[in-house]
PDB file of N, CA and C in Angstrom:
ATOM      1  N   UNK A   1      -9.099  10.338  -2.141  1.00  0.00           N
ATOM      2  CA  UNK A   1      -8.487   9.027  -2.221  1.00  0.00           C
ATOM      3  C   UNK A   1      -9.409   8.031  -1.554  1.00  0.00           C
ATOM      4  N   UNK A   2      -9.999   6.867  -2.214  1.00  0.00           N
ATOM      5  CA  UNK A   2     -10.303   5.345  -1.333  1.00  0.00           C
ATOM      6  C   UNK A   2      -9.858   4.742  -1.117  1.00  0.00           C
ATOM      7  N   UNK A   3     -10.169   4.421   0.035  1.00  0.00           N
ATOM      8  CA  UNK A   3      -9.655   3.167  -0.048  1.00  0.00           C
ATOM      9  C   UNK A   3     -11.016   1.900   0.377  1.00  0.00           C
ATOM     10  N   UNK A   4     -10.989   1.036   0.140  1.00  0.00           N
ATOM     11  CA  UNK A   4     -11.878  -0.240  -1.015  1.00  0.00           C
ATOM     12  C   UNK A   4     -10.940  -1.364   0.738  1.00  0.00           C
ATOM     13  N   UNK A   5     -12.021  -2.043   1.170  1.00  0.00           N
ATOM     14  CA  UNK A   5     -11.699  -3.261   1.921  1.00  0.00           C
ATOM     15  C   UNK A   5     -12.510  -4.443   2.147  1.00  0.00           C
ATOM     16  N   UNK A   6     -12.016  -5.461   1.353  1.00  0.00           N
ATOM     17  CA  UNK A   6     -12.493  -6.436   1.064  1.00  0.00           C
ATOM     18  C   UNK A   6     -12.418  -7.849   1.547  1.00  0.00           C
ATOM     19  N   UNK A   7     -13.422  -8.513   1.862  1.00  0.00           N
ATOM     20  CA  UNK A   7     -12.797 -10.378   2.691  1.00  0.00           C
ATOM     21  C   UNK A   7     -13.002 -11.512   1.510  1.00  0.00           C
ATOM     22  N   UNK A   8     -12.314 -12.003   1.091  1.00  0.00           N
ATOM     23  CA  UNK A   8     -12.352 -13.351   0.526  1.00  0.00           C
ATOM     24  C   UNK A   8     -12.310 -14.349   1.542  1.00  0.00           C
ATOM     25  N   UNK A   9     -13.190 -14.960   1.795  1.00  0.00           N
ATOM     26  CA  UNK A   9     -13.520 -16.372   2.939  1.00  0.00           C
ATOM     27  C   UNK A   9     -13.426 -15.945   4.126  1.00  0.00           C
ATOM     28  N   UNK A  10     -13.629 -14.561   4.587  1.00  0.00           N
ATOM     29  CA  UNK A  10     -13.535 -13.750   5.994  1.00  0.00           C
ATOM     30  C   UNK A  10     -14.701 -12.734   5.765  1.00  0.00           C
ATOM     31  N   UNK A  11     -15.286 -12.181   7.353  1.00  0.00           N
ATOM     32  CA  UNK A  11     -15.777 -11.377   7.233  1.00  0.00           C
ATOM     33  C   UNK A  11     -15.069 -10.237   7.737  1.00  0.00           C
ATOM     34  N   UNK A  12     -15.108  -9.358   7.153  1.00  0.00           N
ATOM     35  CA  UNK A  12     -14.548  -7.807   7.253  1.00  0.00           C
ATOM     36  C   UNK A  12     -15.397  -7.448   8.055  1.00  0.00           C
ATOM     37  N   UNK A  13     -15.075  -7.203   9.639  1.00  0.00           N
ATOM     38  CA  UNK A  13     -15.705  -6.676  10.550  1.00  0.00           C
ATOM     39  C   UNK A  13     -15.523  -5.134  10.874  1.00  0.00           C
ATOM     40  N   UNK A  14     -15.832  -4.543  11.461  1.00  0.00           N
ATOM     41  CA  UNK A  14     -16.032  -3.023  11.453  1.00  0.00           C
ATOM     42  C   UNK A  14     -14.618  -2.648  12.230  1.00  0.00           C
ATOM     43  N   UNK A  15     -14.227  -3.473  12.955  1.00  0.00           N
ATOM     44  CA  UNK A  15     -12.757  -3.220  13.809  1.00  0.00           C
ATOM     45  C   UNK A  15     -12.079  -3.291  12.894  1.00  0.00           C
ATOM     46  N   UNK A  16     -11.689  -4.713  11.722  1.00  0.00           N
ATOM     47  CA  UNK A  16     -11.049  -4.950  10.694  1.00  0.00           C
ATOM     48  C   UNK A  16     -10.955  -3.148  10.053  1.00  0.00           C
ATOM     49  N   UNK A  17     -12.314  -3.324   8.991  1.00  0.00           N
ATOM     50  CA  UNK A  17     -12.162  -2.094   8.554  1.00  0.00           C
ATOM     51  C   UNK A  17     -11.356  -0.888   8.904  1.00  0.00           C
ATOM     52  N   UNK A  18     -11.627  -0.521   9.987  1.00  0.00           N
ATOM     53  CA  UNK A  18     -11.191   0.724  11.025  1.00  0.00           C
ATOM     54  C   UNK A  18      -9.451   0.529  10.550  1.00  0.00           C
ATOM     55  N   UNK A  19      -9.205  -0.738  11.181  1.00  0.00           N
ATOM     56  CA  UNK A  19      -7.482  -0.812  11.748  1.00  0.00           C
ATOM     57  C   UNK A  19      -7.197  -0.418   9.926  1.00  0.00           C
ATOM     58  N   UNK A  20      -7.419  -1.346   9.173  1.00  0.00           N
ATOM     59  CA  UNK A  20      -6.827  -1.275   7.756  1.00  0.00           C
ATOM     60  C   UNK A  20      -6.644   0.275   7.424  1.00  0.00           C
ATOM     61  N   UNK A  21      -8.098   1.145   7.430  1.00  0.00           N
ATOM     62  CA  UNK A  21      -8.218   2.381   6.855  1.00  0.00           C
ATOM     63  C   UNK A  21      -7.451   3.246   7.297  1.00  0.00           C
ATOM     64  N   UNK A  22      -6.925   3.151   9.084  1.00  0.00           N
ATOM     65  CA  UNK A  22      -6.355   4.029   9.532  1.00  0.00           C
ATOM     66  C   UNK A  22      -4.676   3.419   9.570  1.00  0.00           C
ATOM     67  N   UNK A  23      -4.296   2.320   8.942  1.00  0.00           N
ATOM     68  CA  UNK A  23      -3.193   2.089   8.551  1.00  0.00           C
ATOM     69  C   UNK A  23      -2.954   2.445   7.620  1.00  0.00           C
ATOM     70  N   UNK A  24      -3.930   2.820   6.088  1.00  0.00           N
ATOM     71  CA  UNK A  24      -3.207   3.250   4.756  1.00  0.00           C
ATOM     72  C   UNK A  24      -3.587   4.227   5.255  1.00  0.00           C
ATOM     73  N   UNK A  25      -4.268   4.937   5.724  1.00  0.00           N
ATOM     74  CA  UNK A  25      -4.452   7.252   5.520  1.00  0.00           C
ATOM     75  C   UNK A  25      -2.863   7.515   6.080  1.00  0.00           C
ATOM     76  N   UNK A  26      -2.508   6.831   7.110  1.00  0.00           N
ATOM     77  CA  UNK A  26      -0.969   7.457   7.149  1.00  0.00           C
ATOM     78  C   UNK A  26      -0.278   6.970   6.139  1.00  0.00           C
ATOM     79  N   UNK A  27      -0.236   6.020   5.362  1.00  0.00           N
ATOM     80  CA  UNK A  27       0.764   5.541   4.888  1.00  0.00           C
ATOM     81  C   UNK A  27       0.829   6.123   3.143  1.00  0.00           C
ATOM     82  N   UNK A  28      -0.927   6.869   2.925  1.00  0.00           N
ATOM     83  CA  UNK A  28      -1.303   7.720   1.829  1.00  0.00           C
ATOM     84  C   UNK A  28      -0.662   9.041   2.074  1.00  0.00           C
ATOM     85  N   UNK A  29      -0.099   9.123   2.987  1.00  0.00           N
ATOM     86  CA  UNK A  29       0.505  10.334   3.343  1.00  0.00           C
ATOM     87  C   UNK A  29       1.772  10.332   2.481  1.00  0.00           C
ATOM     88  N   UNK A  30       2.520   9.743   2.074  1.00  0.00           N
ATOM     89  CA  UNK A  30       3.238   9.311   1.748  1.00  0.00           C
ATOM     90  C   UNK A  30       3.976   9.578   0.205  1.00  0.00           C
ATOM     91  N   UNK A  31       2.649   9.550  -0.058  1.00  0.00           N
ATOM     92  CA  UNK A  31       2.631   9.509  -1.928  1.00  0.00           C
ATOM     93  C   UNK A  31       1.614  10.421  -2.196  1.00  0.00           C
ATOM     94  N   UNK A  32       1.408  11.496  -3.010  1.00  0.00           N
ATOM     95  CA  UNK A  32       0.472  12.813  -3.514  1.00  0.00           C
ATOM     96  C   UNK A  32       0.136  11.999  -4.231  1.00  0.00           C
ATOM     97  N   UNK A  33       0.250  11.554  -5.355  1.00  0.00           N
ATOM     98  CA  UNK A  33      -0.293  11.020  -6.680  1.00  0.00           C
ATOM     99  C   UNK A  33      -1.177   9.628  -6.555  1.00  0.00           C
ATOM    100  N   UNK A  34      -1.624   9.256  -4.964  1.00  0.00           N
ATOM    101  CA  UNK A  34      -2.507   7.772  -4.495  1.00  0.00           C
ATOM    102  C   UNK A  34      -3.326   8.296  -5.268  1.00  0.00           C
ATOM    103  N   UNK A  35      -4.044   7.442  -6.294  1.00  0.00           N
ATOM    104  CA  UNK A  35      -5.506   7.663  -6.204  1.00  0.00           C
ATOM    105  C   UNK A  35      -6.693   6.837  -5.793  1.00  0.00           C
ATOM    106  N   UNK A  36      -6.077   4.907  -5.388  1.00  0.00           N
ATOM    107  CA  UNK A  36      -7.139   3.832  -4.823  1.00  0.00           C
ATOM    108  C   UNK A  36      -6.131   2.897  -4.382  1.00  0.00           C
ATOM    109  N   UNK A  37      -6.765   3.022  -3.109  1.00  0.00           N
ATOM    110  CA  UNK A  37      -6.375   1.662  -2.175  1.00  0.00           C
ATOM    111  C   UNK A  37      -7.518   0.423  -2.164  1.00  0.00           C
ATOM    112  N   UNK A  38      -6.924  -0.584  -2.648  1.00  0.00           N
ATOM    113  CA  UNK A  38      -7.619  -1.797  -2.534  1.00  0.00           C
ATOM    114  C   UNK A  38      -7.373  -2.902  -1.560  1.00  0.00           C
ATOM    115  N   UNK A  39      -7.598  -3.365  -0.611  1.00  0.00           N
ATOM    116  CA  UNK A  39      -7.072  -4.142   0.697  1.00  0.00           C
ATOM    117  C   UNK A  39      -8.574  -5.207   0.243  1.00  0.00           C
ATOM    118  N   UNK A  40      -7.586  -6.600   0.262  1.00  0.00           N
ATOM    119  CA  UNK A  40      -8.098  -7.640   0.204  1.00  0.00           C
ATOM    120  C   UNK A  40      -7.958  -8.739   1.523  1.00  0.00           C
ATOM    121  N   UNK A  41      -8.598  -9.287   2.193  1.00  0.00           N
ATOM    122  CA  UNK A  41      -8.351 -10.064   3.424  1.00  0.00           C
ATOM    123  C   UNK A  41      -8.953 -11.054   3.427  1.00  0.00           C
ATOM    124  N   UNK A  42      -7.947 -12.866   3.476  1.00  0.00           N
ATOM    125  CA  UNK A  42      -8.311 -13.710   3.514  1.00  0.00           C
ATOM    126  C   UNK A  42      -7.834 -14.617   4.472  1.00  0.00           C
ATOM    127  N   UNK A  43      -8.405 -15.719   4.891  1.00  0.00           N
ATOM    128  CA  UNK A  43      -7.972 -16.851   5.705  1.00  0.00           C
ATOM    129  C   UNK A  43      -7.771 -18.181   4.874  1.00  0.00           C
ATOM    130  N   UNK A  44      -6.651 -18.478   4.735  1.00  0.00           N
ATOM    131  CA  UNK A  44      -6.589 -19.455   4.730  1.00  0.00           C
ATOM    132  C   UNK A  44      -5.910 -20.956   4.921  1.00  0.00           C
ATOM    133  N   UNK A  45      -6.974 -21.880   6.307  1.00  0.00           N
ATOM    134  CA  UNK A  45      -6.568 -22.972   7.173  1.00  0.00           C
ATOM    135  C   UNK A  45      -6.282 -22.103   8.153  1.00  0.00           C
ATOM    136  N   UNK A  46      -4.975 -22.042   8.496  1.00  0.00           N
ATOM    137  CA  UNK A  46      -4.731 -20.924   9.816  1.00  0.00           C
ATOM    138  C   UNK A  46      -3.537 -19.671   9.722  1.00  0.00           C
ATOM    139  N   UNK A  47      -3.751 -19.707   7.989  1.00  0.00           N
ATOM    140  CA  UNK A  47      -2.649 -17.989   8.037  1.00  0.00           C
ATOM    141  C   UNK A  47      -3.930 -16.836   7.232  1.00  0.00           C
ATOM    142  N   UNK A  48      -3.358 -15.838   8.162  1.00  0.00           N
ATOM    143  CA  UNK A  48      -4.139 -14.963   8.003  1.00  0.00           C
ATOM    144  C   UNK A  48      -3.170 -14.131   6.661  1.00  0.00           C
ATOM    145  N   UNK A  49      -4.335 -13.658   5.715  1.00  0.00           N
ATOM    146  CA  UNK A  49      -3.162 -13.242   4.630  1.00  0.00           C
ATOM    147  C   UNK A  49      -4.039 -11.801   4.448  1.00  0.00           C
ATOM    148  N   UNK A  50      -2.939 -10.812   3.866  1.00  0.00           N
ATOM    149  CA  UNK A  50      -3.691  -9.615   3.230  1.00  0.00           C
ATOM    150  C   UNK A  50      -2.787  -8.929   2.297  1.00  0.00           C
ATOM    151  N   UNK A  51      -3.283  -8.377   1.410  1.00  0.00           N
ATOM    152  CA  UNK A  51      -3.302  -8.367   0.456  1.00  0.00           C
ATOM    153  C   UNK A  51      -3.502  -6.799  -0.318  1.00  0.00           C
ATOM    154  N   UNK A  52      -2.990  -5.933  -1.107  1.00  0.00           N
ATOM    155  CA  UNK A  52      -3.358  -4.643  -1.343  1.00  0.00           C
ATOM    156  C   UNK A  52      -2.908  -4.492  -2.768  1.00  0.00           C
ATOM    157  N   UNK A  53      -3.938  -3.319  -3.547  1.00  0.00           N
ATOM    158  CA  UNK A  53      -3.336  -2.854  -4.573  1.00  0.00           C
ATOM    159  C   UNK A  53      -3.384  -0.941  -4.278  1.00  0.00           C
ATOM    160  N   UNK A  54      -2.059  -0.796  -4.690  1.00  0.00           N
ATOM    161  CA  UNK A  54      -2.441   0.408  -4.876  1.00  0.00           C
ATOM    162  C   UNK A  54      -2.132   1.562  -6.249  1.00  0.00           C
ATOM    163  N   UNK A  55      -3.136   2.391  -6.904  1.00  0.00           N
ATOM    164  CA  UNK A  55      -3.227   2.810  -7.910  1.00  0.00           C
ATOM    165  C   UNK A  55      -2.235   4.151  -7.799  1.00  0.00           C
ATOM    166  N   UNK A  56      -0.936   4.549  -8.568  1.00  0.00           N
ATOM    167  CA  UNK A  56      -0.476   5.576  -8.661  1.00  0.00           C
ATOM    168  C   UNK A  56      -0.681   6.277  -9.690  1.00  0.00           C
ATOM    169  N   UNK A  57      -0.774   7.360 -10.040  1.00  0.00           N
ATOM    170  CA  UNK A  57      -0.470   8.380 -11.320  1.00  0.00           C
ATOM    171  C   UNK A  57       0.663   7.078 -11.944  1.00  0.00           C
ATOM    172  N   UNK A  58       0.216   6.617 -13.067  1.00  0.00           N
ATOM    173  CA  UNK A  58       1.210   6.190 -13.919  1.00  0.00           C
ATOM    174  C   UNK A  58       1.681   4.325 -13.478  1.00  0.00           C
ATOM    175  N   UNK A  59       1.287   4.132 -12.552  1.00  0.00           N
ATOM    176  CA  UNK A  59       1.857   3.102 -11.894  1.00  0.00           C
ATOM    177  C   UNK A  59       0.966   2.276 -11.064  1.00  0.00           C
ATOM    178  N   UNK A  60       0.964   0.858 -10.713  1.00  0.00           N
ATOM    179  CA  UNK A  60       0.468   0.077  -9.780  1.00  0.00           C
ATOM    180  C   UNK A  60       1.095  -0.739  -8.792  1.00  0.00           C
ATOM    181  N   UNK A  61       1.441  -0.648  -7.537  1.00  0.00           N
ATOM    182  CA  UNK A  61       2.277  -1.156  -6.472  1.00  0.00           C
ATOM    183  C   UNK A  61       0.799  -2.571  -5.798  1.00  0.00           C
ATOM    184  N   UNK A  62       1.785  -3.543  -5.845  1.00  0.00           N
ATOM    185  CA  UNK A  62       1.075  -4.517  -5.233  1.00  0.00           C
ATOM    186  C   UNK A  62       1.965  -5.066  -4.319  1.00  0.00           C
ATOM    187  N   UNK A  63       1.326  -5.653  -2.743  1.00  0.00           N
ATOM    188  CA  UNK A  63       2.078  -6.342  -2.078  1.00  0.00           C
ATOM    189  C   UNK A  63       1.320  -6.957  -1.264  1.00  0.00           C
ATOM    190  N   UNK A  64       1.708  -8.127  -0.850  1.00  0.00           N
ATOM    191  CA  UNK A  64       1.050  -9.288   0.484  1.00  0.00           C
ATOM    192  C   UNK A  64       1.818  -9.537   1.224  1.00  0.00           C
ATOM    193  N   UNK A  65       0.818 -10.222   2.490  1.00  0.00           N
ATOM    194  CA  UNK A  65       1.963 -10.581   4.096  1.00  0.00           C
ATOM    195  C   UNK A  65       0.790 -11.283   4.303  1.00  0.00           C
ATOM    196  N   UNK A  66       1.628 -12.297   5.449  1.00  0.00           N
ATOM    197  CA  UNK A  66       0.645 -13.500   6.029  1.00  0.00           C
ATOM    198  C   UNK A  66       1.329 -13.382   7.294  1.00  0.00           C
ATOM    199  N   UNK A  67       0.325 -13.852   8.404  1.00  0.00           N
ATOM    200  CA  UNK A  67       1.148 -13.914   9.725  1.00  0.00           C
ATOM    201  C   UNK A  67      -0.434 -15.202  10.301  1.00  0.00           C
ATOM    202  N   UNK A  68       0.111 -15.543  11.722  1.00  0.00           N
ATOM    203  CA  UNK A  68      -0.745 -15.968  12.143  1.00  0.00           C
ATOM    204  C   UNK A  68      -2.029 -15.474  12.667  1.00  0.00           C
ATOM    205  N   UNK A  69      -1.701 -13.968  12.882  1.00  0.00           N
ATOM    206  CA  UNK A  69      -2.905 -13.691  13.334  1.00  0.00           C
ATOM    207  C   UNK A  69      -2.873 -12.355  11.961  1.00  0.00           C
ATOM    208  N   UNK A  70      -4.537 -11.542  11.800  1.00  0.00           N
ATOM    209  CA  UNK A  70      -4.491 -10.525  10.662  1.00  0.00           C
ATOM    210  C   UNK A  70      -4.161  -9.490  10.990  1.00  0.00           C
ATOM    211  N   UNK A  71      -4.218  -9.058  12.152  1.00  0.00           N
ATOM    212  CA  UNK A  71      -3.890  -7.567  12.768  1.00  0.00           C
ATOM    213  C   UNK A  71      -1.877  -7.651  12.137  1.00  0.00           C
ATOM    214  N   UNK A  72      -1.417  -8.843  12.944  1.00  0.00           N
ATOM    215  CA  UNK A  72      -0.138  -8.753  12.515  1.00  0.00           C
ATOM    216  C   UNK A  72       0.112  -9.019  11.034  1.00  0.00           C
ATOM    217  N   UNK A  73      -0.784  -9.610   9.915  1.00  0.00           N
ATOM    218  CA  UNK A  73      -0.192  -9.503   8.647  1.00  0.00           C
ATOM    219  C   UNK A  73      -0.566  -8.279   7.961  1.00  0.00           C
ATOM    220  N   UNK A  74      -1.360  -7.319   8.811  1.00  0.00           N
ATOM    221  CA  UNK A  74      -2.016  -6.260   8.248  1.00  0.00           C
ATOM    222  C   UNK A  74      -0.878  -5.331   8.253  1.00  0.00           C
ATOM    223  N   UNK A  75      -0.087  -5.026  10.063  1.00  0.00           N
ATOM    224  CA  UNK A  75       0.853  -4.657   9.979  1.00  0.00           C
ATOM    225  C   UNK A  75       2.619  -4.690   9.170  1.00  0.00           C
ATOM    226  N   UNK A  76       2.485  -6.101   8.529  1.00  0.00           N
ATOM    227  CA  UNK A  76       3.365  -6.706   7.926  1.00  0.00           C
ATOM    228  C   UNK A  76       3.314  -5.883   6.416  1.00  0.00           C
ATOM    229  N   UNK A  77       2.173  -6.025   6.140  1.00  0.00           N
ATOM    230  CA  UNK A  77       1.533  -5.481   4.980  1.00  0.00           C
ATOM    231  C   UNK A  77       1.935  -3.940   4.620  1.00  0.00           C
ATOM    232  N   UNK A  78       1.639  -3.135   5.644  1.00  0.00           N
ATOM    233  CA  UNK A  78       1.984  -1.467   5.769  1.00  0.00           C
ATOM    234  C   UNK A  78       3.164  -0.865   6.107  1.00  0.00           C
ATOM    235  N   UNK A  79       4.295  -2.079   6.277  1.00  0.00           N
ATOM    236  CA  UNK A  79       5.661  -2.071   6.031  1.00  0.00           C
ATOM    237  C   UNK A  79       6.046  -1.899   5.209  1.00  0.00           C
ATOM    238  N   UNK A  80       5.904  -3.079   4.338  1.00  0.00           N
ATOM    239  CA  UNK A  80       5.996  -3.260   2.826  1.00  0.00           C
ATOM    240  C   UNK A  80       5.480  -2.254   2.228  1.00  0.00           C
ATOM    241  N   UNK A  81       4.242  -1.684   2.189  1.00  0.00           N
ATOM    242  CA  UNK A  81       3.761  -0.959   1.312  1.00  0.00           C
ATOM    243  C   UNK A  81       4.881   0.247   1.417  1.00  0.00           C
ATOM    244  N   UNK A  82       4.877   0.489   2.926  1.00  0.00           N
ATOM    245  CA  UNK A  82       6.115   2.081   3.215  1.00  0.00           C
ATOM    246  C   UNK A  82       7.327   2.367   2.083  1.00  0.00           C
ATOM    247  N   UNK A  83       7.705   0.483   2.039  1.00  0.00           N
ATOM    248  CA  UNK A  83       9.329   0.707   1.331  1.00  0.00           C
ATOM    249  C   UNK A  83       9.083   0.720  -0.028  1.00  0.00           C
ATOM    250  N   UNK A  84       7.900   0.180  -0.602  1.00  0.00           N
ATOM    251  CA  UNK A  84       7.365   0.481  -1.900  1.00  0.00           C
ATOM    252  C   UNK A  84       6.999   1.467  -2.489  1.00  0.00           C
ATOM    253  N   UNK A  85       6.492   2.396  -1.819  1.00  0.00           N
ATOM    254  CA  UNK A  85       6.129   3.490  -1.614  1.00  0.00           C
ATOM    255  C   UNK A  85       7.322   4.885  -1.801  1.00  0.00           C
ATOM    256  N   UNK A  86       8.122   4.682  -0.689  1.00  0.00           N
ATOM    257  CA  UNK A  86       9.539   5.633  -0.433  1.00  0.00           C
ATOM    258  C   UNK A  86      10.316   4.891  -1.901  1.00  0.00           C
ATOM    259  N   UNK A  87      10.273   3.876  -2.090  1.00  0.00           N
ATOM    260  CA  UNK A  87      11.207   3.573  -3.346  1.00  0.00           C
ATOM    261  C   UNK A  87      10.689   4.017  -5.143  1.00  0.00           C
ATOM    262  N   UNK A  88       9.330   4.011  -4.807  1.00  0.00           N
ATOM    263  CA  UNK A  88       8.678   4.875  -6.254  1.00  0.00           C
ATOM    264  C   UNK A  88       8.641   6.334  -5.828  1.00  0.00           C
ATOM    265  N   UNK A  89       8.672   7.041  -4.787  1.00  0.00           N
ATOM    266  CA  UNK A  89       8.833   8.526  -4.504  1.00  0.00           C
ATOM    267  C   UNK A  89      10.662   9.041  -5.604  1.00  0.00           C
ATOM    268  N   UNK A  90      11.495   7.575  -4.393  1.00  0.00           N
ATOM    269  CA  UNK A  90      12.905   8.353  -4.888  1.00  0.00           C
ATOM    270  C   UNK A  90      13.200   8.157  -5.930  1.00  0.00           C
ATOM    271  N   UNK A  91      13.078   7.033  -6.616  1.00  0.00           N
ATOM    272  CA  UNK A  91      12.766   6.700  -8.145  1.00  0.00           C
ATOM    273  C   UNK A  91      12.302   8.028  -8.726  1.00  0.00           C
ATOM    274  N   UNK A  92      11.467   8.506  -8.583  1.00  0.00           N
ATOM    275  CA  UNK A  92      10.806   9.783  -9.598  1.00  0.00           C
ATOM    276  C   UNK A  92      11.364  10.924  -8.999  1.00  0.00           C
ATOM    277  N   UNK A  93      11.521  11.107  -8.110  1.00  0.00           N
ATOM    278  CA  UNK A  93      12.684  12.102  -7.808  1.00  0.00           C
ATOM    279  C   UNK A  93      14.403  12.685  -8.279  1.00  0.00           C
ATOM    280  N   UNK A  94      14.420  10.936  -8.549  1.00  0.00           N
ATOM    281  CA  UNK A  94      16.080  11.139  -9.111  1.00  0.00           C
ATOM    282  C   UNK A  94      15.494  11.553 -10.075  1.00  0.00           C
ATOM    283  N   UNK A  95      14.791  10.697 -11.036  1.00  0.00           N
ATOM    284  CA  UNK A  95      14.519  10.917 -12.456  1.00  0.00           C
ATOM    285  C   UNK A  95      14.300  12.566 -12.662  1.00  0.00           C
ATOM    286  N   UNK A  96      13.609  13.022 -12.063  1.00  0.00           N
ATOM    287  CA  UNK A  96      13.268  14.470 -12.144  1.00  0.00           C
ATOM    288  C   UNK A  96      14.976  15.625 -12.164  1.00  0.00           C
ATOM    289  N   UNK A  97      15.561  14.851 -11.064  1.00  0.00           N
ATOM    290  CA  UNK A  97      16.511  15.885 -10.852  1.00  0.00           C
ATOM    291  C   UNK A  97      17.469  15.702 -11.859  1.00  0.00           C
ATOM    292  N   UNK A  98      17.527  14.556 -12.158  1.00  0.00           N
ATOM    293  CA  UNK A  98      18.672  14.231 -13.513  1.00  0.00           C
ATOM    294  C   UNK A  98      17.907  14.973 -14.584  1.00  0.00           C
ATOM    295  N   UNK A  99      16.781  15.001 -14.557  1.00  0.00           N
ATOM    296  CA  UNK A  99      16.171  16.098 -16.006  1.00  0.00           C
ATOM    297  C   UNK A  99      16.571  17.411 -15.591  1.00  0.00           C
ATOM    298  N   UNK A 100      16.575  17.702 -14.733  1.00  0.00           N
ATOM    299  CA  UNK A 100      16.469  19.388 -14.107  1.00  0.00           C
ATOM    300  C   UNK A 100      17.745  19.789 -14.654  1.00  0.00           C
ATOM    301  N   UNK A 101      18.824  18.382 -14.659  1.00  0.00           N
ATOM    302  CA  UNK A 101      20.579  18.634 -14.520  1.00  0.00           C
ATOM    303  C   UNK A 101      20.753  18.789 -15.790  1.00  0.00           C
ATOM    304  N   UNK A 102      20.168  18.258 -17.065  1.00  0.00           N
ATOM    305  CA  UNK A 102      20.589  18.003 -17.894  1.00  0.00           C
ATOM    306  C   UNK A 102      20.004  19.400 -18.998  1.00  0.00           C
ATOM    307  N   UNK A 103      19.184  19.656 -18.373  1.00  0.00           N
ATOM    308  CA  UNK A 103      18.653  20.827 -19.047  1.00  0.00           C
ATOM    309  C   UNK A 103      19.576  22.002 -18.769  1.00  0.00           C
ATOM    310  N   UNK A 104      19.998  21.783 -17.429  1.00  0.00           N
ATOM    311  CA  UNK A 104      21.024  23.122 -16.940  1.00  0.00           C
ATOM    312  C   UNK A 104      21.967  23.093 -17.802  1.00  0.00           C
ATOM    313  N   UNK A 105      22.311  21.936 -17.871  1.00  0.00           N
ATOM    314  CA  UNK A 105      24.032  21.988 -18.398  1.00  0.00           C
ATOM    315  C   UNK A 105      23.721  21.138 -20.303  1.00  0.00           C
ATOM    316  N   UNK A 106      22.633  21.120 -20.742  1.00  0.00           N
ATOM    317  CA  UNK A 106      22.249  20.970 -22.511  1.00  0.00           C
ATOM    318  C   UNK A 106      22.323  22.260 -22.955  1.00  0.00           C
TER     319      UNK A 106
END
């Protein structure tokens, strides 16, 4: 799995990098079927914004957060991604088990 970290009108410093990468590897924990994390990071005037795509088997989850400072919209960011994340897991889970049910009892 990559993950891809990028600055639009910022420089992506090596701390940046670090915090982002070791915020999605846990949060890739999450989902088997990740195959690319894309983290985009910009400033702009005085909100710090960021930005992610991420590639599933079958699917693409996108989400952003802004805060005043980036560490905190980064964290804002890997919230969101969590509940996006747990909500396409249980999504394909029901779906699965309602097939499992229907086969039992077809």
């Amino acid at each position: 799995m990559q993950i891809n970290v990028k600055g639009h009108q910022v420089e992506v410093t090596a701390a940046l990098r670090d915090y982002v990468v070791s915020k999605f590897e846990r949060v890739t924990r999450l989902h088997d079927q990740l195959h690319e994390v894309t983290a985009v990071l910009s400033v702009e005037k005085i909100l710090h914004k960021a930005e992610i795509t991420l590639l599933l088997s079958g699917k693409t989850l996108h989400a952003d957060a802004a805060a005043s400072d980036m560490y905190a919209a980064i964290d804002a960011l890997v919230d969101k991604v969590e509940t996006q994340l747990r909500k396409a897991k249980e999504k394909r889970n029901d779906h699965h088990a309602e097939a499992v049910r229907a086969a039992r009892h077809g």
